[in-house]
N, C-alpha and C. Protein backbone atom coordinates (compact mmCIF):
# COMPACT_ATOMS: atom_id res chain seq x y z
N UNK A 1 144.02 98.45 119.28
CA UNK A 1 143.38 99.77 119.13
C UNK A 1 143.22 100.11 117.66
N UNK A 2 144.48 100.20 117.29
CA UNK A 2 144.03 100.15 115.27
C UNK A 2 142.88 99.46 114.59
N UNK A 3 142.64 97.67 115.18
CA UNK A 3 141.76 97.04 114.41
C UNK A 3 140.46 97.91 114.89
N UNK A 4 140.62 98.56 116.35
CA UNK A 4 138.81 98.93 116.62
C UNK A 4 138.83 100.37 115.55
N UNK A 5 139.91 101.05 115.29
CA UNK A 5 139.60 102.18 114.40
C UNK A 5 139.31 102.19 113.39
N UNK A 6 140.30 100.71 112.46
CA UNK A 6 139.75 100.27 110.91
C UNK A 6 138.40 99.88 110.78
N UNK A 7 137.84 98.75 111.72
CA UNK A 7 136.81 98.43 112.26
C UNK A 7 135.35 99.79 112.09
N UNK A 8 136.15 101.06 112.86
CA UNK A 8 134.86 102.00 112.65
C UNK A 8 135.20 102.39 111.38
N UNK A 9 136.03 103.06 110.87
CA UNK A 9 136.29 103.57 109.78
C UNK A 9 135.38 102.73 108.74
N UNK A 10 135.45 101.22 108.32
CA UNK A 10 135.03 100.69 107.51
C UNK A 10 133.27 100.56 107.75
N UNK A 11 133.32 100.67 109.00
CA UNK A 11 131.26 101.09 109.36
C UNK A 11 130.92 102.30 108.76
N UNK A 12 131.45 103.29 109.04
CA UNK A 12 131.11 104.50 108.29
C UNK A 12 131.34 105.00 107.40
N UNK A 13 132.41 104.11 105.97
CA UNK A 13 132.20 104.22 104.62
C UNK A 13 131.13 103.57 104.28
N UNK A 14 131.07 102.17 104.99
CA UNK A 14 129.94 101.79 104.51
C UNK A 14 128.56 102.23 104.83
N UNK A 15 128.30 103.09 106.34
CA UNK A 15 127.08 103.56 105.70
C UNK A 15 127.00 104.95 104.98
N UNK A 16 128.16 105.77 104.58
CA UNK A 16 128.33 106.30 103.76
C UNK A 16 127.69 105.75 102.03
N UNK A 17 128.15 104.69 102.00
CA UNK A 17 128.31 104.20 100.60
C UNK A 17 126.94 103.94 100.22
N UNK A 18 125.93 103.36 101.92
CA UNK A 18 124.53 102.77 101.55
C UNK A 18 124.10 104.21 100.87
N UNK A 19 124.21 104.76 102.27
CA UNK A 19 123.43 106.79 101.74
C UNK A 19 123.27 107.26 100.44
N UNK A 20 124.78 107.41 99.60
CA UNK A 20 125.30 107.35 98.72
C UNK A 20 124.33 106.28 97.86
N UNK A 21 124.49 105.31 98.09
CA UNK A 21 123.85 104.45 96.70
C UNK A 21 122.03 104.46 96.76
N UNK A 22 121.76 104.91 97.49
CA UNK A 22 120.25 105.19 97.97
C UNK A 22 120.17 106.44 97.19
N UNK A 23 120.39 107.33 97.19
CA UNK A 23 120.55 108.58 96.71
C UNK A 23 120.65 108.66 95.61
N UNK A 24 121.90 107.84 95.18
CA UNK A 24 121.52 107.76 93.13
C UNK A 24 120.70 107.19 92.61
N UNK A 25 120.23 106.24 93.39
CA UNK A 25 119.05 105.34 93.58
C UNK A 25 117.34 105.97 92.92
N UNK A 26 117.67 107.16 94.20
CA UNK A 26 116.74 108.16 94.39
C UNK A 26 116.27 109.04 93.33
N UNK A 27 117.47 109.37 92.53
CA UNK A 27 117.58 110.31 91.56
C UNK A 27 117.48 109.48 89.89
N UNK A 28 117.28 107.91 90.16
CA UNK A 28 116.76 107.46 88.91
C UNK A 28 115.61 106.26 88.75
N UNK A 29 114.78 107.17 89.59
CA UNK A 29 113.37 106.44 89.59
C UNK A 29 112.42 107.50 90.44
N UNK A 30 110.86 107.50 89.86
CA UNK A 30 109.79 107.83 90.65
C UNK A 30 109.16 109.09 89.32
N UNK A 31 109.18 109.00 88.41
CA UNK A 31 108.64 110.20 87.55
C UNK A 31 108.85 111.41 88.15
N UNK A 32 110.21 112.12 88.52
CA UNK A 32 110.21 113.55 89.54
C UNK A 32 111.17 114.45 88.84
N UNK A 33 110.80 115.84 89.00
CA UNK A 33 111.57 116.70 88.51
C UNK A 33 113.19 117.13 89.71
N UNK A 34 114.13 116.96 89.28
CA UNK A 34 115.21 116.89 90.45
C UNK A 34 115.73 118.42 90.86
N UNK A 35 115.90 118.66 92.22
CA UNK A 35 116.66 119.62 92.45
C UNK A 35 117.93 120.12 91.91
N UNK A 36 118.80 119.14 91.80
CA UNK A 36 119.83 119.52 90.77
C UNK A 36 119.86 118.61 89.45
N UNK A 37 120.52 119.08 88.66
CA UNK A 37 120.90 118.16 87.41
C UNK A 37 122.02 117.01 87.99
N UNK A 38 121.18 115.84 87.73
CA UNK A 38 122.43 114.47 87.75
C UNK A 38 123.54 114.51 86.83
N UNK A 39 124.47 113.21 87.21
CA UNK A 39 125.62 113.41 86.66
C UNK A 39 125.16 112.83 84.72
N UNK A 40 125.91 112.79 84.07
CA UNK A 40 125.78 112.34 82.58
C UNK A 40 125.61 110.90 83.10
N UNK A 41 126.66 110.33 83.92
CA UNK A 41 127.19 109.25 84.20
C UNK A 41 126.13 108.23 84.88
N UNK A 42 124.82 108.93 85.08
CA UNK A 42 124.13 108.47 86.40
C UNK A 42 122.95 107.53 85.80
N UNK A 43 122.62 106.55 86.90
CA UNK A 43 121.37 106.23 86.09
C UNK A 43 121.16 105.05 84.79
N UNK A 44 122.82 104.62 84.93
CA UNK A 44 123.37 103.66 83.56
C UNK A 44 122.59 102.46 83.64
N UNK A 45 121.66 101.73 84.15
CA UNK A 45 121.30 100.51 84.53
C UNK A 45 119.38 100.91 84.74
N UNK A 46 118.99 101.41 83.54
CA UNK A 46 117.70 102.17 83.52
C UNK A 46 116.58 100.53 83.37
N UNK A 47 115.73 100.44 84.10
CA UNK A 47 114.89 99.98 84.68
C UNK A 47 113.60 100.11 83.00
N UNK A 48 113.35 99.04 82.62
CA UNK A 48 112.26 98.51 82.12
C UNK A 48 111.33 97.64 82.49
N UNK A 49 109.69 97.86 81.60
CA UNK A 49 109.40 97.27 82.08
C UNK A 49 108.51 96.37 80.56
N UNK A 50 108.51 94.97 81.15
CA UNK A 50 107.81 94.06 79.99
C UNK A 50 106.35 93.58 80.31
N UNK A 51 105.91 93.77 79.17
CA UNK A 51 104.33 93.14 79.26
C UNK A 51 104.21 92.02 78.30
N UNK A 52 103.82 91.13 78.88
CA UNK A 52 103.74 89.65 77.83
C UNK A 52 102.16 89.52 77.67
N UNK A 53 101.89 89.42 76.10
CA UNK A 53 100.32 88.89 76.15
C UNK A 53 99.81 87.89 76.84
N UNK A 54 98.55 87.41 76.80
CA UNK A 54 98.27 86.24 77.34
C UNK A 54 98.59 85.05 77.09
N UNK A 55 98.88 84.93 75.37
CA UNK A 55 98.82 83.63 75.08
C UNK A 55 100.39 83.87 74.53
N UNK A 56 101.28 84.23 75.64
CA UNK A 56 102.64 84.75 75.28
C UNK A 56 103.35 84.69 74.24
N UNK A 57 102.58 85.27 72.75
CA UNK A 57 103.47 85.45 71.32
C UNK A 57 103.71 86.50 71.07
N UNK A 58 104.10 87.54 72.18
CA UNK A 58 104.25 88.75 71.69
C UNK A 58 104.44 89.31 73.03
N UNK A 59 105.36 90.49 73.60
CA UNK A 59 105.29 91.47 74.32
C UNK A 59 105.33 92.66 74.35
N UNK A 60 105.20 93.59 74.83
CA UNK A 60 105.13 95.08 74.97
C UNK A 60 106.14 95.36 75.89
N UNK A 61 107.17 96.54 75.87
CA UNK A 61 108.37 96.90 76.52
C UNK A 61 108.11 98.16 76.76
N UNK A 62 108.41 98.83 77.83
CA UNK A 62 107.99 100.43 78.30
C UNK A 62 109.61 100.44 78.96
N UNK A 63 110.20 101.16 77.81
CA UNK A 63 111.58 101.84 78.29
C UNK A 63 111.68 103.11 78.62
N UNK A 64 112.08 103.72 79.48
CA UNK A 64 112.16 105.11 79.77
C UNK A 64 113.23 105.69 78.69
N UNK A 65 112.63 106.93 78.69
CA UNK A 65 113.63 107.51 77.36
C UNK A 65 114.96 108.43 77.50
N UNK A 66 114.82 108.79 79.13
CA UNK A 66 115.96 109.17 79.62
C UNK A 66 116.94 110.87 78.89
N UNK A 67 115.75 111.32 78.87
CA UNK A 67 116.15 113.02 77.61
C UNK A 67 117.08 113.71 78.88
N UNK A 68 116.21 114.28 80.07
CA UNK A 68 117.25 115.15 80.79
C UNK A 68 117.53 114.81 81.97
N UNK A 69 118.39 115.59 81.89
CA UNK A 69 119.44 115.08 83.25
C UNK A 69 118.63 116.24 84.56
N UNK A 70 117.29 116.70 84.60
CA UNK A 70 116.82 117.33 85.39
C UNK A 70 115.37 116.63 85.78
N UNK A 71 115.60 115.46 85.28
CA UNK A 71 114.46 114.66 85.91
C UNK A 71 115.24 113.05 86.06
N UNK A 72 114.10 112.20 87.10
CA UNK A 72 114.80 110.99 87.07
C UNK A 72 114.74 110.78 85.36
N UNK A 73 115.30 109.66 84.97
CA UNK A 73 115.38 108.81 83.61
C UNK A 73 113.76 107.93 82.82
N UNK A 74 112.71 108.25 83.76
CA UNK A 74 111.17 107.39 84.13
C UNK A 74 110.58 108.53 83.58
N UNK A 75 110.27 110.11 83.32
CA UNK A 75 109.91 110.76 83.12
C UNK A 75 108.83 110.20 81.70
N UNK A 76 109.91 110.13 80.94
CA UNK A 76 108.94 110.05 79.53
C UNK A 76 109.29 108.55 78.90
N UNK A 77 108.80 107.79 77.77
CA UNK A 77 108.26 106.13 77.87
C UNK A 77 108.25 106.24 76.57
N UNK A 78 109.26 105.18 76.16
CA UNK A 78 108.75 104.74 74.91
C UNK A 78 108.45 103.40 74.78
N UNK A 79 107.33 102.60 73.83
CA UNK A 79 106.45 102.01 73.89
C UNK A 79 107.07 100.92 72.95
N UNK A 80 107.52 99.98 73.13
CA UNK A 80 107.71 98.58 71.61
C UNK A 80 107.37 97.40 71.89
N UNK A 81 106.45 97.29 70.56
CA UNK A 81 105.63 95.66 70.57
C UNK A 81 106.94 94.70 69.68
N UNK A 82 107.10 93.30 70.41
CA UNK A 82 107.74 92.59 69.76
C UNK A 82 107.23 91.52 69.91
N UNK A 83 107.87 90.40 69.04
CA UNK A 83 107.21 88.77 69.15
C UNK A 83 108.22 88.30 70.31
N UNK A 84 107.50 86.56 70.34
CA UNK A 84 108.27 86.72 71.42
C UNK A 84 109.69 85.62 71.22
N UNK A 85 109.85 86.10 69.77
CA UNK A 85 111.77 85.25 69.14
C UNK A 85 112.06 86.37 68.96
N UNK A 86 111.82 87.95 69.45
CA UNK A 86 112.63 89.06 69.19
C UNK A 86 112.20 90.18 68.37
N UNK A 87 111.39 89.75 67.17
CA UNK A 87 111.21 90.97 66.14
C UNK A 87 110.38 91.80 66.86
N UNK A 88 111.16 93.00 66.25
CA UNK A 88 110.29 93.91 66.62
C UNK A 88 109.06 94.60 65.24
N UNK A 89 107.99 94.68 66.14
CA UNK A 89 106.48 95.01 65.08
C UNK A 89 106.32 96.64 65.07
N UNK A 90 106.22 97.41 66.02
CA UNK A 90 106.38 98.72 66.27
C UNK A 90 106.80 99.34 67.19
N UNK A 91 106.88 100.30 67.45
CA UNK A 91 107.32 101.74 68.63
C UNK A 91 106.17 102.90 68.38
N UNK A 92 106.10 103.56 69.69
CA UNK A 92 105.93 104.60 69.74
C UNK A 92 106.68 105.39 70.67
N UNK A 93 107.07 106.46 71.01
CA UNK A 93 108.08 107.29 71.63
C UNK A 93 107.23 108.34 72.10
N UNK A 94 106.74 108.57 73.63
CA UNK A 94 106.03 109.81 73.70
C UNK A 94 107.12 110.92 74.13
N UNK A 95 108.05 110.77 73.90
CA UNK A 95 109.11 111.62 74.61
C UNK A 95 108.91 112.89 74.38
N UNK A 96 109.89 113.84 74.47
CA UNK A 96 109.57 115.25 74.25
C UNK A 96 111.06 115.65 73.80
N UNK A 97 111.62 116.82 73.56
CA UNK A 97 112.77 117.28 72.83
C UNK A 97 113.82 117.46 73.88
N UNK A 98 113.06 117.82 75.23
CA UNK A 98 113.50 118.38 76.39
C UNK A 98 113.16 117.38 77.31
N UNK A 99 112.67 116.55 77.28
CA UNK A 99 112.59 115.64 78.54
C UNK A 99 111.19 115.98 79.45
N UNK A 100 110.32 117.20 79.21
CA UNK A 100 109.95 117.61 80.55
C UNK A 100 108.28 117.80 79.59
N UNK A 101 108.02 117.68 78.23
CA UNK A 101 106.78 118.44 77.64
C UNK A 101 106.07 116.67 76.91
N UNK A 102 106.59 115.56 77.30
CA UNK A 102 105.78 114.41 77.38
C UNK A 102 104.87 113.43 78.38
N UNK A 103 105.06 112.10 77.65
CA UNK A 103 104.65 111.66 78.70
C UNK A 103 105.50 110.23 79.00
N UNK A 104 105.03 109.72 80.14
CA UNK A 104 105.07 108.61 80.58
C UNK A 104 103.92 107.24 80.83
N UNK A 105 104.22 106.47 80.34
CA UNK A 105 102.96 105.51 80.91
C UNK A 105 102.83 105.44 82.04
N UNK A 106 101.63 105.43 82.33
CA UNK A 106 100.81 105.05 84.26
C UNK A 106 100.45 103.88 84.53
N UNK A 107 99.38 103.44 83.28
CA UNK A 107 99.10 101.49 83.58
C UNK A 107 99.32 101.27 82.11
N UNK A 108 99.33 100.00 82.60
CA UNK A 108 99.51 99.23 80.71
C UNK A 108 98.84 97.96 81.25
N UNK A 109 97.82 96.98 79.99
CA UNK A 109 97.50 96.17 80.08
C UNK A 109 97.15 95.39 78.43
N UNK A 110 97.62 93.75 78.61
CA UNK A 110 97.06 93.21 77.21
C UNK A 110 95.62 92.72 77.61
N UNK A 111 94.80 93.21 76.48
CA UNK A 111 93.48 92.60 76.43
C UNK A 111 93.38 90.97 76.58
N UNK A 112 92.47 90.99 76.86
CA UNK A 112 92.12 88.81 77.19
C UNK A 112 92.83 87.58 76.22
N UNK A 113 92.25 88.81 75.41
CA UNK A 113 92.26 87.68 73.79
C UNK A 113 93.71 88.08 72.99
N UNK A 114 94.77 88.58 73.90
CA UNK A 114 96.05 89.23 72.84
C UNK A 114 95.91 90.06 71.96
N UNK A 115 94.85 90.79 71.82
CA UNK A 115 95.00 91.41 70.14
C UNK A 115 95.35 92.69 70.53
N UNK A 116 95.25 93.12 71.66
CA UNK A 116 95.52 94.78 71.93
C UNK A 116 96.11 95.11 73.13
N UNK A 117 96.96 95.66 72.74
CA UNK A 117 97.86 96.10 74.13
C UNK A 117 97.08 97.97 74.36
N UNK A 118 96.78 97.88 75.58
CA UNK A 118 96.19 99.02 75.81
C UNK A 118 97.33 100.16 77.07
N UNK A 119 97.47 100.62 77.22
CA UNK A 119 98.00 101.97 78.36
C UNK A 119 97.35 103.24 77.98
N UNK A 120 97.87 104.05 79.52
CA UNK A 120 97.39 105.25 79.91
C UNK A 120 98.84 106.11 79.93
N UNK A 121 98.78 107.35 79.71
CA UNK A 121 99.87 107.67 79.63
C UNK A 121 99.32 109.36 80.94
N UNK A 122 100.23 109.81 81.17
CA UNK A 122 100.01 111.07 81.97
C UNK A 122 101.49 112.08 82.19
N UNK A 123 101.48 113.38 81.80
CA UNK A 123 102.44 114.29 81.41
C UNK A 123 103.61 114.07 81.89
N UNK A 124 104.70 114.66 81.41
CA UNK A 124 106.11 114.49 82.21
C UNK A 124 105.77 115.82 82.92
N UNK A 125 105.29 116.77 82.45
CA UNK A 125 105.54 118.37 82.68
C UNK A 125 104.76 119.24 83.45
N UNK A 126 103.71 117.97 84.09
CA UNK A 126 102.27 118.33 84.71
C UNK A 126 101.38 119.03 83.93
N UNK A 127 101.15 119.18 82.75
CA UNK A 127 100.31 119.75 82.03
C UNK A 127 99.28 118.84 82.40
N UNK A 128 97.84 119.59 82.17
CA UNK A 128 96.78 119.42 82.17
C UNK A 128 96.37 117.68 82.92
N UNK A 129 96.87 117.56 84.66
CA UNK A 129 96.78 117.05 85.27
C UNK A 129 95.56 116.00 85.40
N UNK A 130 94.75 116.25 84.71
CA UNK A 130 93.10 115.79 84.83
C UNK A 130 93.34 114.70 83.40
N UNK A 131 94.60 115.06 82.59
CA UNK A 131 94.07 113.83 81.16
C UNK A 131 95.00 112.80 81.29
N UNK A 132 94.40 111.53 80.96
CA UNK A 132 95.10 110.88 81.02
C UNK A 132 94.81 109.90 79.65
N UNK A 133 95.43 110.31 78.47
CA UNK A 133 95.10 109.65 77.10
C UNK A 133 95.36 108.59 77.20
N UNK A 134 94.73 107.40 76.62
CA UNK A 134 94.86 105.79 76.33
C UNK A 134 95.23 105.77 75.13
N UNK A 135 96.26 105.27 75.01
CA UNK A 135 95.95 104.40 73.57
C UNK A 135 96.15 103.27 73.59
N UNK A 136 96.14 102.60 72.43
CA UNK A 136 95.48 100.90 71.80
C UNK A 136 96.45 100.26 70.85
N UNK A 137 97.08 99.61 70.96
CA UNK A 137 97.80 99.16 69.87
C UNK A 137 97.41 97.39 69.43
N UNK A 138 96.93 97.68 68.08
CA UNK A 138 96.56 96.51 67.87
C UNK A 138 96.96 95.90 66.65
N UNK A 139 97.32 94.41 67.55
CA UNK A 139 98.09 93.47 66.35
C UNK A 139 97.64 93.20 65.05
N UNK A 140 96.25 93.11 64.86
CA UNK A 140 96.11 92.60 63.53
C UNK A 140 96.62 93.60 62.70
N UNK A 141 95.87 95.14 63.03
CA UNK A 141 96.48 96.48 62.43
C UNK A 141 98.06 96.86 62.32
N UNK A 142 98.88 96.36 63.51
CA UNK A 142 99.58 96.65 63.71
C UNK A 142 99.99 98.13 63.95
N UNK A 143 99.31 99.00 64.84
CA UNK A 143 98.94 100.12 64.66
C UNK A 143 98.78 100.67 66.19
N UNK A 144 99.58 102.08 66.19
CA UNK A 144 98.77 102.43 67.86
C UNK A 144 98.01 103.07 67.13
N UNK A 145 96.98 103.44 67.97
CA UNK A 145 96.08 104.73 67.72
C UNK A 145 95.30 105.37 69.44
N UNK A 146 94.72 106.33 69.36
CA UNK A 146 94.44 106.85 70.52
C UNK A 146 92.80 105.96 71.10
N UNK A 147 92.71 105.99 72.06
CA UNK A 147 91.32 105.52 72.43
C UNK A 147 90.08 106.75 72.26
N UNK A 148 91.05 108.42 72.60
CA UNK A 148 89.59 109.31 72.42
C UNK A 148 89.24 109.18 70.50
N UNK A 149 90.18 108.65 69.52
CA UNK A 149 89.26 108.57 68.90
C UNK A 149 88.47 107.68 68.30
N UNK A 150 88.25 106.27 68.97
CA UNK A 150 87.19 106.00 69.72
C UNK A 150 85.75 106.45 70.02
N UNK A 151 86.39 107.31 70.80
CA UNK A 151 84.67 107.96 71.76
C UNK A 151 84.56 109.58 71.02
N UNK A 152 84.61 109.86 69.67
CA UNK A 152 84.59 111.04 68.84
C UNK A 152 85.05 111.85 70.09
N UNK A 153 86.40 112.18 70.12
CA UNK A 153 87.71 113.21 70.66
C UNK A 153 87.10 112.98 72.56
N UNK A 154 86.20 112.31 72.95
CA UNK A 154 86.49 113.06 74.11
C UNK A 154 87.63 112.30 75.28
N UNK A 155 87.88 113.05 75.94
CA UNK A 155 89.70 113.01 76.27
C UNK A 155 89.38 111.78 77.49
N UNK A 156 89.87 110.95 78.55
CA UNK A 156 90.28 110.15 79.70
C UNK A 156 90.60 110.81 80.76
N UNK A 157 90.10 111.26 81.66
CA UNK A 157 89.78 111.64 83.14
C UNK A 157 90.59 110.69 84.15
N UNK A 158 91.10 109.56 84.21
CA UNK A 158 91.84 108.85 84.80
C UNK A 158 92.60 107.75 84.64
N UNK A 159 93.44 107.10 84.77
CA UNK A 159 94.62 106.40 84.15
C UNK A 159 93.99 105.10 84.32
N UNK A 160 93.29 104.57 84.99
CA UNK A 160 92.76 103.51 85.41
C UNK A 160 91.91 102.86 84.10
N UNK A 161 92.07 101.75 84.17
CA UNK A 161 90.99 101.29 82.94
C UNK A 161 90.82 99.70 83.10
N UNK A 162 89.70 99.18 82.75
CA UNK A 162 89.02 97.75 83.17
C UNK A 162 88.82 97.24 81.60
N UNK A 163 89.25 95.76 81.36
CA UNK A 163 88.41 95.05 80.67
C UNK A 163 87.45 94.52 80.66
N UNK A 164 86.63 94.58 79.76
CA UNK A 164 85.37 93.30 80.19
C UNK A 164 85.06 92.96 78.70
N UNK A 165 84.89 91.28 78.86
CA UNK A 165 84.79 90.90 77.85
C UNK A 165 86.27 90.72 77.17
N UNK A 166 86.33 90.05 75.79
CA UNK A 166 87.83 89.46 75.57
C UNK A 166 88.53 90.89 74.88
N UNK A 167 87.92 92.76 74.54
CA UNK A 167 88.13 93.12 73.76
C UNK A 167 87.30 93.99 74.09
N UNK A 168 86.96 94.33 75.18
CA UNK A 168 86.17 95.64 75.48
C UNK A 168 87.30 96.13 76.67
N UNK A 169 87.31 97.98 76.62
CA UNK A 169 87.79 98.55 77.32
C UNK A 169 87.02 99.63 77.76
N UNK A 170 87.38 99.71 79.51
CA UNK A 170 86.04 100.64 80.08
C UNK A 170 87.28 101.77 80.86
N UNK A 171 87.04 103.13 80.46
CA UNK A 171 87.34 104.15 80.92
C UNK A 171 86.67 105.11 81.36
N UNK A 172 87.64 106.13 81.58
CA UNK A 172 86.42 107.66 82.66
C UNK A 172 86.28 108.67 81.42
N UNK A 173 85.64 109.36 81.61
CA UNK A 173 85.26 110.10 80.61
C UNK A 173 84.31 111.73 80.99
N UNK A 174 84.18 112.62 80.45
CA UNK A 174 83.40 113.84 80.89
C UNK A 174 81.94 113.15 80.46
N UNK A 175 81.11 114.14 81.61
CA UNK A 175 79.63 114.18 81.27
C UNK A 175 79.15 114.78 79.77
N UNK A 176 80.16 115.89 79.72
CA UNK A 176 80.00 117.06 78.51
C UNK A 176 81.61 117.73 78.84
N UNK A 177 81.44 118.44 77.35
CA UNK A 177 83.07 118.88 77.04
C UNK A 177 83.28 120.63 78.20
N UNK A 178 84.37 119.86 79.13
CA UNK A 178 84.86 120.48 79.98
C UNK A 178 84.52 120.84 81.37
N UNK A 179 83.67 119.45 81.73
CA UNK A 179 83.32 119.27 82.93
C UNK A 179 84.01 118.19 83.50
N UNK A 180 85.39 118.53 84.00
CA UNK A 180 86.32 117.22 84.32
C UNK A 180 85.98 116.78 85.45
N UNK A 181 84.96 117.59 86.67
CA UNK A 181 85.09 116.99 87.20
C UNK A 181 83.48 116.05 87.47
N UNK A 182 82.55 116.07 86.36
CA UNK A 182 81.21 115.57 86.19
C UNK A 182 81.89 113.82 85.25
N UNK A 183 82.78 113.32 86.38
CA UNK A 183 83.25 112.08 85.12
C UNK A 183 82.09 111.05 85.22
N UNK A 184 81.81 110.34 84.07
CA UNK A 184 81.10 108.96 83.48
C UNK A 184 81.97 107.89 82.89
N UNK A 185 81.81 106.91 83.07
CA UNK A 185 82.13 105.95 82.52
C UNK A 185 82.08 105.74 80.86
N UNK A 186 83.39 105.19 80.00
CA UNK A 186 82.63 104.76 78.42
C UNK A 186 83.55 103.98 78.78
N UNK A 187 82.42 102.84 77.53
CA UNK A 187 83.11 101.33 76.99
C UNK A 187 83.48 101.52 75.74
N UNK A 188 84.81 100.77 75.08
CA UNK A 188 84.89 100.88 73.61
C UNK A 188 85.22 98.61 73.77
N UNK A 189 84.12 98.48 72.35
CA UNK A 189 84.88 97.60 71.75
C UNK A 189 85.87 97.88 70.94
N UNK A 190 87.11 97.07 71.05
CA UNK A 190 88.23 97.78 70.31
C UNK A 190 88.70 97.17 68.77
N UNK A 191 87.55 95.89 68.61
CA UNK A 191 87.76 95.43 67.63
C UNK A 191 86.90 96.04 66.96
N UNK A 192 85.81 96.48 67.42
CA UNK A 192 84.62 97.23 66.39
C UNK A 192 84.95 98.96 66.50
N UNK A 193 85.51 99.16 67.27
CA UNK A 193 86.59 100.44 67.17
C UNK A 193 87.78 100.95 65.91
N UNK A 194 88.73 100.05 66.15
CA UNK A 194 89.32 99.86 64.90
C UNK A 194 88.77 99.73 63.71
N UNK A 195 87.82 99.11 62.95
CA UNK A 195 86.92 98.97 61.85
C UNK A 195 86.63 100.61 61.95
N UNK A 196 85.88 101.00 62.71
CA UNK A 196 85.51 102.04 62.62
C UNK A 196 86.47 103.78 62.01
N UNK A 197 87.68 103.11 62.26
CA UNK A 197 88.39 103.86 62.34
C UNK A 197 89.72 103.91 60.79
N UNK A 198 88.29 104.44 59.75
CA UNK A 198 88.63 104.12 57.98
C UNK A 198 88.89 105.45 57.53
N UNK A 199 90.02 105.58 56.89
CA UNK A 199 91.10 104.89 57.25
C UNK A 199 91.78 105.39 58.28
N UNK A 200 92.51 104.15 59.40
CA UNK A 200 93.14 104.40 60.27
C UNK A 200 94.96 105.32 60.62
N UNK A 201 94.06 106.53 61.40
CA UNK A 201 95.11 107.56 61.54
C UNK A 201 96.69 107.17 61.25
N UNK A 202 97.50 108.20 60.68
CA UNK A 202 98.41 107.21 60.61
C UNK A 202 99.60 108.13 61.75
């Protein structure tokens, strides 16, 4: 009679424990604002993600930046290009002070030809739900810079974005300024982009 009681007992810590580990699970992943504040403790084993160029001498790393304990740890993204024996070439950090007034990356992709690592980024805080800024980071420059300036300021309508060609990037875009929902298509070459872009923002 004891072994059938240890027997249940040990079924129902353990699906206690699944519940339980599903749940913290829960609370450190999915870009979400949480009902309560997690523990300090929570969340220790934060989830990255790597992008390797094509002609694998270099990758891109999207670490979550992990500010508050009132969102999962995925909220906001910081961005580092490295080779691929380790050095690191740059960062960018879209984080926020508070965890909740940045962003996070949505897609990330390396161009054909390696020279540009491109992503979309979209708010931690739901601000202005409709933008979704690209930027470009490119090796020869060694440099992020934004894609709207590119297309003289106008902003990205959706996170989605296509290559074509070894160095062309095709995004959404307004018809005219502040018709988000009249979107068009623009292409940027990003090598004749960059040139363009004298001298480049710093």
């Amino acid at each position: 009679m004891s072994k059938v009681i240890s027997l249940s007992m040990l079924l129902v810590l353990a699906s206690v424990t699944a519940r339980s580990g599903f749940a913290d699970y829960a609370r450190c992943t999915g870009h979400r604002l949480l009902a309560a504040p997690r523990s300090e403790s929570s969340c220790t084993r934060l989830k990255f993600e790597i992008y390797t160029s094509p002609d694998k001498t270099v990758h891109a790393v999207v670490y979550p930046s992990d500010v508050s304990l009132n969102t999962t740890p995925d909220m906001e993204s910081r961005v580092v290009i490295r080779s691929s024996n380790g050095e690191t070439f740059a960062s960018q950090d879209y984080s926020s002070s508070r965890g909740m007034n940045g962003h996070y990356v949505y897609e990330a992709k390396w161009s054909p030809d390696s020279n540009y690592f491109v992503f979309s980024l979209t708010s931690s805080g739901g601000h202005s739900p409709w933008s979704f800024p690209i930027w470009i980071y490119g090796r020869k420059e060694n440099q992020f810079v934004r894609f709207s300036d590119m297309t003289n300021g106008a902003p990205t309508l959706s996170g989605d974005f296509q290559f074509s060609g070894p160095h062309t990037v095709a995004a959404t875009t307004w018809k005219e300024p502040g018709a988000i929902e009249a979107k068009v298509p623009v292409s940027v070459d990003l090598e004749d982009g960059f040139k363009k872009l004298t001298p480049l923002p710093k």
